[in-house]
Each structure stands twice: as structure tokens, then as C-alpha cells.
N, C-alpha and C. Protein backbone atom coordinates (compact mmCIF):
# COMPACT_ATOMS: atom_id res chain seq x y z
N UNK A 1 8.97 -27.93 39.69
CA UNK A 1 9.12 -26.50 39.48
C UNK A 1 10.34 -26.01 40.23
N UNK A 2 11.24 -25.20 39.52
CA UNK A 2 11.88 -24.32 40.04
C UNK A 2 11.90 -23.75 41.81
N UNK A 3 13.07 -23.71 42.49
CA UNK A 3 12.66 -22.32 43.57
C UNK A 3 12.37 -21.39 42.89
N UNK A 4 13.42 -20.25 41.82
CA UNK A 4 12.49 -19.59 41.95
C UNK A 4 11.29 -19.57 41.28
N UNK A 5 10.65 -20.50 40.31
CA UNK A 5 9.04 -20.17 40.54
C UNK A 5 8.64 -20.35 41.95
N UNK A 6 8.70 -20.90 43.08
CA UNK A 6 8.01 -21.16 44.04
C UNK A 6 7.99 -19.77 44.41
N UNK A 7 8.88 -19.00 44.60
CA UNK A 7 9.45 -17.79 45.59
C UNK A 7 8.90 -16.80 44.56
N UNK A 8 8.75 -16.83 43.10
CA UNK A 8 7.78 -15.43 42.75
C UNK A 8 6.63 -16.26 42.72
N UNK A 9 5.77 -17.11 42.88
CA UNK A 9 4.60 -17.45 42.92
C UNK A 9 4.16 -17.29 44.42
N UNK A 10 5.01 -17.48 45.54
CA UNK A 10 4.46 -16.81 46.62
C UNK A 10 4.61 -15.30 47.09
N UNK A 11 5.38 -15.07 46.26
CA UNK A 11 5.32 -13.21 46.04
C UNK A 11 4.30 -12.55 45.43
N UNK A 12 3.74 -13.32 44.10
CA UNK A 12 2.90 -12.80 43.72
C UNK A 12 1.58 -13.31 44.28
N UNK A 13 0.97 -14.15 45.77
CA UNK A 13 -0.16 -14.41 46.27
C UNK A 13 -0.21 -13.15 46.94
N UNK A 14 0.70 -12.19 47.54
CA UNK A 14 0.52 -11.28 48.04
C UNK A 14 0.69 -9.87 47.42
N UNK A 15 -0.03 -10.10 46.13
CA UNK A 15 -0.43 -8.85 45.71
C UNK A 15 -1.79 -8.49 45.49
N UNK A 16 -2.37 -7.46 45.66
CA UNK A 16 -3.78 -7.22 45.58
C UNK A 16 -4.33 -8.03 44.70
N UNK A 17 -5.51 -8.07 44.43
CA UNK A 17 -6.27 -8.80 43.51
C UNK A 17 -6.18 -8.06 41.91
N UNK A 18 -6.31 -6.82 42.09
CA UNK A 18 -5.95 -5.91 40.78
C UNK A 18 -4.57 -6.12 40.35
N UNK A 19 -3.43 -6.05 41.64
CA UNK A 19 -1.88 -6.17 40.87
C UNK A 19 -1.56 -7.77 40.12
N UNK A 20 -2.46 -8.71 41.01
CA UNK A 20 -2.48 -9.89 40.37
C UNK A 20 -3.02 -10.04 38.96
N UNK A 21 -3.82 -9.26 39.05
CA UNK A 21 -4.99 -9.37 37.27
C UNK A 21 -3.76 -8.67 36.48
N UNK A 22 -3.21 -7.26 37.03
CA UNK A 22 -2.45 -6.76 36.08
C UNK A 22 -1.00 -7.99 35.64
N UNK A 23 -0.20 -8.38 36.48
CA UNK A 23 0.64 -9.28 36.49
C UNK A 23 0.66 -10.40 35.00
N UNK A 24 -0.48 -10.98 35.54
CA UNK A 24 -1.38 -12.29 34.97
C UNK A 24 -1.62 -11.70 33.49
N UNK A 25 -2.03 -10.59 33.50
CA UNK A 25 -1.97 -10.01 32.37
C UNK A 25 -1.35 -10.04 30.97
N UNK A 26 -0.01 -9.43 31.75
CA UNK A 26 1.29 -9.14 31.39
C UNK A 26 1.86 -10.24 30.81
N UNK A 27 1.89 -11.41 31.60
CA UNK A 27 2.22 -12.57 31.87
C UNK A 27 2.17 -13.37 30.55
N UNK A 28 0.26 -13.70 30.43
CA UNK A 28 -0.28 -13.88 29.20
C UNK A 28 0.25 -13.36 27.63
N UNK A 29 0.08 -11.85 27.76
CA UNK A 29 0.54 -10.88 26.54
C UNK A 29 2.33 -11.46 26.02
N UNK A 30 2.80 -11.96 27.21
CA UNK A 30 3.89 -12.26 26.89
C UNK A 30 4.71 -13.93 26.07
N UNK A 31 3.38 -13.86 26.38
CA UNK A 31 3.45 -15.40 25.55
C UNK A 31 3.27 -15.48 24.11
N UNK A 32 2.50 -14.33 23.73
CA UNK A 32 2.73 -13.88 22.38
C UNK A 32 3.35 -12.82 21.48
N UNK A 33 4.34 -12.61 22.04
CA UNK A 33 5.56 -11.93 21.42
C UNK A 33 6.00 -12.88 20.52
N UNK A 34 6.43 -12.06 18.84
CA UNK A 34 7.10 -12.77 18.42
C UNK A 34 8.10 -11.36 17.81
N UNK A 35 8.76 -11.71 17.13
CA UNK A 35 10.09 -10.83 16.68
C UNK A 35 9.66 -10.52 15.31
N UNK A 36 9.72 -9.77 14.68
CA UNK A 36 8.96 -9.07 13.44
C UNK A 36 9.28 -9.94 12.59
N UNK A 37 10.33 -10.79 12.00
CA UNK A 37 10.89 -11.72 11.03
C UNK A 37 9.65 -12.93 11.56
N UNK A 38 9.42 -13.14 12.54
CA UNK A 38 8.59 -14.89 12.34
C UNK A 38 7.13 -14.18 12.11
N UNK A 39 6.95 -12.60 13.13
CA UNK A 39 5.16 -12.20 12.81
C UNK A 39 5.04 -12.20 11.09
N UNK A 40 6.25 -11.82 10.06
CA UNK A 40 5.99 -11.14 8.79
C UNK A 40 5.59 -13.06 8.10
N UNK A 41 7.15 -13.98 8.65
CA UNK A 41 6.32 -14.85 7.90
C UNK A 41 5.12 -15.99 8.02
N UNK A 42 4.69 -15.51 9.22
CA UNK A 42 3.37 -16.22 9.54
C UNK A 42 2.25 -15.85 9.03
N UNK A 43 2.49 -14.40 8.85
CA UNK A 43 1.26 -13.59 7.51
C UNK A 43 1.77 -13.58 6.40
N UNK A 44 2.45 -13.92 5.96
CA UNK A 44 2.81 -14.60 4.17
C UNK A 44 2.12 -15.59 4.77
N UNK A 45 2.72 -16.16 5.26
CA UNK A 45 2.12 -18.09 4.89
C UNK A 45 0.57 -18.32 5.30
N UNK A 46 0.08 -17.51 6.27
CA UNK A 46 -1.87 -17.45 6.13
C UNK A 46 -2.47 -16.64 5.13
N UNK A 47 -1.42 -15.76 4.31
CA UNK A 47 -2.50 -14.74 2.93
C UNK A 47 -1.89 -16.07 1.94
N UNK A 48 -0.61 -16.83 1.84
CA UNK A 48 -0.83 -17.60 0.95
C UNK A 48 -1.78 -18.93 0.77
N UNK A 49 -1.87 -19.18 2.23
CA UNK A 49 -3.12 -20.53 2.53
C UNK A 49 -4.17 -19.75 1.98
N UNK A 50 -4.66 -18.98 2.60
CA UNK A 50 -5.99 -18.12 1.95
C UNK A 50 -6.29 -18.05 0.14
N UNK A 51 -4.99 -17.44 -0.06
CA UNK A 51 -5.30 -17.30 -1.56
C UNK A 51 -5.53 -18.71 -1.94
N UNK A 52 -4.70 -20.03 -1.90
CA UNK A 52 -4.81 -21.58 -2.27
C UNK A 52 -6.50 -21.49 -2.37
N UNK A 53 -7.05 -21.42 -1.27
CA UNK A 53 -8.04 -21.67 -0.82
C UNK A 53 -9.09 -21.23 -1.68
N UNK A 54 -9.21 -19.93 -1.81
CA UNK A 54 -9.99 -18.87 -2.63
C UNK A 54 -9.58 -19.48 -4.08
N UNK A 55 -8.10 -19.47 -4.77
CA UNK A 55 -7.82 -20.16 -6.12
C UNK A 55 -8.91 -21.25 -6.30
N UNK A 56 -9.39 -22.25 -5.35
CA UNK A 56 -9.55 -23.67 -5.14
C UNK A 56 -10.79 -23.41 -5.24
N UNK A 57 -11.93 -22.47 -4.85
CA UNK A 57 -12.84 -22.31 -4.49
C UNK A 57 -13.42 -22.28 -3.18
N UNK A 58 -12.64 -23.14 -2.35
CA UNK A 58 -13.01 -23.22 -0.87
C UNK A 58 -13.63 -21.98 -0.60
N UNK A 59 -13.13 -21.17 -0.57
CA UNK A 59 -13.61 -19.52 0.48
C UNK A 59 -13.86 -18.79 -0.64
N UNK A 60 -15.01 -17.98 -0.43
CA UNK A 60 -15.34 -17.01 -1.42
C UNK A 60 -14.37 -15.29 -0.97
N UNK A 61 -14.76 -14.61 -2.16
CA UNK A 61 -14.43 -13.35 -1.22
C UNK A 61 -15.24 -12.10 -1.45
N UNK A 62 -14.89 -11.14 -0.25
CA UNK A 62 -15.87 -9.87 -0.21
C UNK A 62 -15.23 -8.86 -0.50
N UNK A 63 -16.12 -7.64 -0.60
CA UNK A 63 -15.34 -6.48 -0.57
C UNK A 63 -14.72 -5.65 0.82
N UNK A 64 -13.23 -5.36 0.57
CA UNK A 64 -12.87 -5.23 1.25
C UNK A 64 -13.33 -3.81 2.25
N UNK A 65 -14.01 -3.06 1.70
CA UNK A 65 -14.48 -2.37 2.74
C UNK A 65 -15.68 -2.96 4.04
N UNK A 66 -16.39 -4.14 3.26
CA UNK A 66 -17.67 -5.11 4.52
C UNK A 66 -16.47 -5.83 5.00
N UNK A 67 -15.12 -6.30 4.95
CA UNK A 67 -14.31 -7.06 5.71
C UNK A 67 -13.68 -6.04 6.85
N UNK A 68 -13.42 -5.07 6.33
CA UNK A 68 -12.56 -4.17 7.52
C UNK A 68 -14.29 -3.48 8.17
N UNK A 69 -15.17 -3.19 7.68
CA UNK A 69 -16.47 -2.65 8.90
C UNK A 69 -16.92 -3.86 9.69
N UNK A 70 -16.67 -5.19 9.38
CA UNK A 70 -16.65 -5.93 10.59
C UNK A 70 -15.86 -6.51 11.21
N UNK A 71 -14.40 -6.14 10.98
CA UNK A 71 -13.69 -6.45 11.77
C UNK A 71 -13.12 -5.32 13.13
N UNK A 72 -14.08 -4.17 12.16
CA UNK A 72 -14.12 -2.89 13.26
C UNK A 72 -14.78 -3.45 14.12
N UNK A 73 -16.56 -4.02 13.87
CA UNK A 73 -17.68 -3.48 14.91
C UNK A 73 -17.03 -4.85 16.21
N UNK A 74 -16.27 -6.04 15.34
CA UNK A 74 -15.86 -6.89 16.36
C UNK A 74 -15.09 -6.45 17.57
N UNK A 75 -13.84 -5.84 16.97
CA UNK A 75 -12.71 -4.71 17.82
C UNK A 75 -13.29 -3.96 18.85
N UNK A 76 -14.32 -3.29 18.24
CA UNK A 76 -14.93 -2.64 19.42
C UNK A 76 -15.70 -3.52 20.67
N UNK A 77 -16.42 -4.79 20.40
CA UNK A 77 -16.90 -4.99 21.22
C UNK A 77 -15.80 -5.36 22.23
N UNK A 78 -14.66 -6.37 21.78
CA UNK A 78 -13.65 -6.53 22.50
C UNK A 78 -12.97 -5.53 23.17
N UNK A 79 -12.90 -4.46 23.04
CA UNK A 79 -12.54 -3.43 23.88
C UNK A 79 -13.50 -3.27 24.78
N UNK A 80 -14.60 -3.61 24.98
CA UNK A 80 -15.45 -3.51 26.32
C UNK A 80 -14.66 -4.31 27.82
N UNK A 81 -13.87 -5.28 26.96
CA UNK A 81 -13.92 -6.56 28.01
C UNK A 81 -12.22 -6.29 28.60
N UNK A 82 -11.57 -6.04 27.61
CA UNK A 82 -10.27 -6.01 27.45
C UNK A 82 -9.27 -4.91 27.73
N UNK A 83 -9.78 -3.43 27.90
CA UNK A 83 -8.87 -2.81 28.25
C UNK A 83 -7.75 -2.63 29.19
N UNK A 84 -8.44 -2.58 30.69
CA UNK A 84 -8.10 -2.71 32.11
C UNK A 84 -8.62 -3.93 32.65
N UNK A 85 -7.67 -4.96 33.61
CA UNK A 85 -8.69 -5.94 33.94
C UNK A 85 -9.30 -5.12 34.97
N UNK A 86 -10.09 -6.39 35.90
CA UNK A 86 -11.27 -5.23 36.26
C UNK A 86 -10.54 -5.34 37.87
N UNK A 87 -11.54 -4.53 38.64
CA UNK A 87 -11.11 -4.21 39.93
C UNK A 87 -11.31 -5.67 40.88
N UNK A 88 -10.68 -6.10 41.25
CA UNK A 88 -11.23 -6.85 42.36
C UNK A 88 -10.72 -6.52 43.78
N UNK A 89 -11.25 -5.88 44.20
CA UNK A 89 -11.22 -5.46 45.55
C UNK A 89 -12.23 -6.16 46.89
């Protein structure tokens, strides 16, 4: 490893336990950035696997209003867990 990873990894042992969660956070979220050109064609190329699939028979399909009310009631639960990390004090 790097100095400086060593020198922000011992910078960041001395941050609270919350600035660490937030950090770590950040950190994570940032690993999945992509630039609008690769997000657009990674969703072409999974609605076109999908459709193959559905053409093929593999996957059936629903109506799209029971697909988006459970992909709500899921969303929500994940927002229980996910908003703020939590306090550790």
C-alpha cells in the first residue's frame, strides 16, 4: 500500500465512530459511480437480456403496476436501514 493510504487510513482511525460510518459511507457509494453513457448502456443490455429471456419463455411477465407496488414496498423497507448510518458513540 501506498504512504498515502497509510497516512489517510491513520487519519481516518481518528475520527469519531459516526465520521467514520459517514466516510466509509461515502467511500462505498463511490465505487458505484458510473458516467451516464456506461449507466444508459448497461440498462439496454439488461432490458435486452430480459426481453431474450421472456421471448424464450424463461421469465414470465406481470403487470406493470404489481411490479412497481413491490418494488415500492421493498424501497421502503430499505430506507429503514439506509438513510443515516447510525450513531456510534
Amino acid at each position: 500500500m501506498s504512504p498515502d493510504f497509510k497516512e489517510c487510513e491513520a487519519l481516518a482511525m481518528h475520527l469519531s465512530a459516526h465520521e467514520r460510518a459517514t466516510l466509509a459511507a461515502r467511500l462505498l457509494a463511490s465505487l458505484d459511480e458510473r458516467d451516464d453513457t456506461e449507466s444508459e448502456r448497461l440498462w439496454v443490455d439488461e432490458a435486452e437480456r430480459r426481453y431474450q429471456e421472456y421471448k424464450q419463455g424463461r421469465i414470465s411477465a406481470r403487470p406493470a403496476n404489481e411490479a412497481l407496488h413491490n418494488a415500492r414496498t421493498r424501497l421502503r423497507g430499505k430506507r429503514r436501514f439506509s438513510s443515516n448510518p447510525p450513531s456510534m458513540k
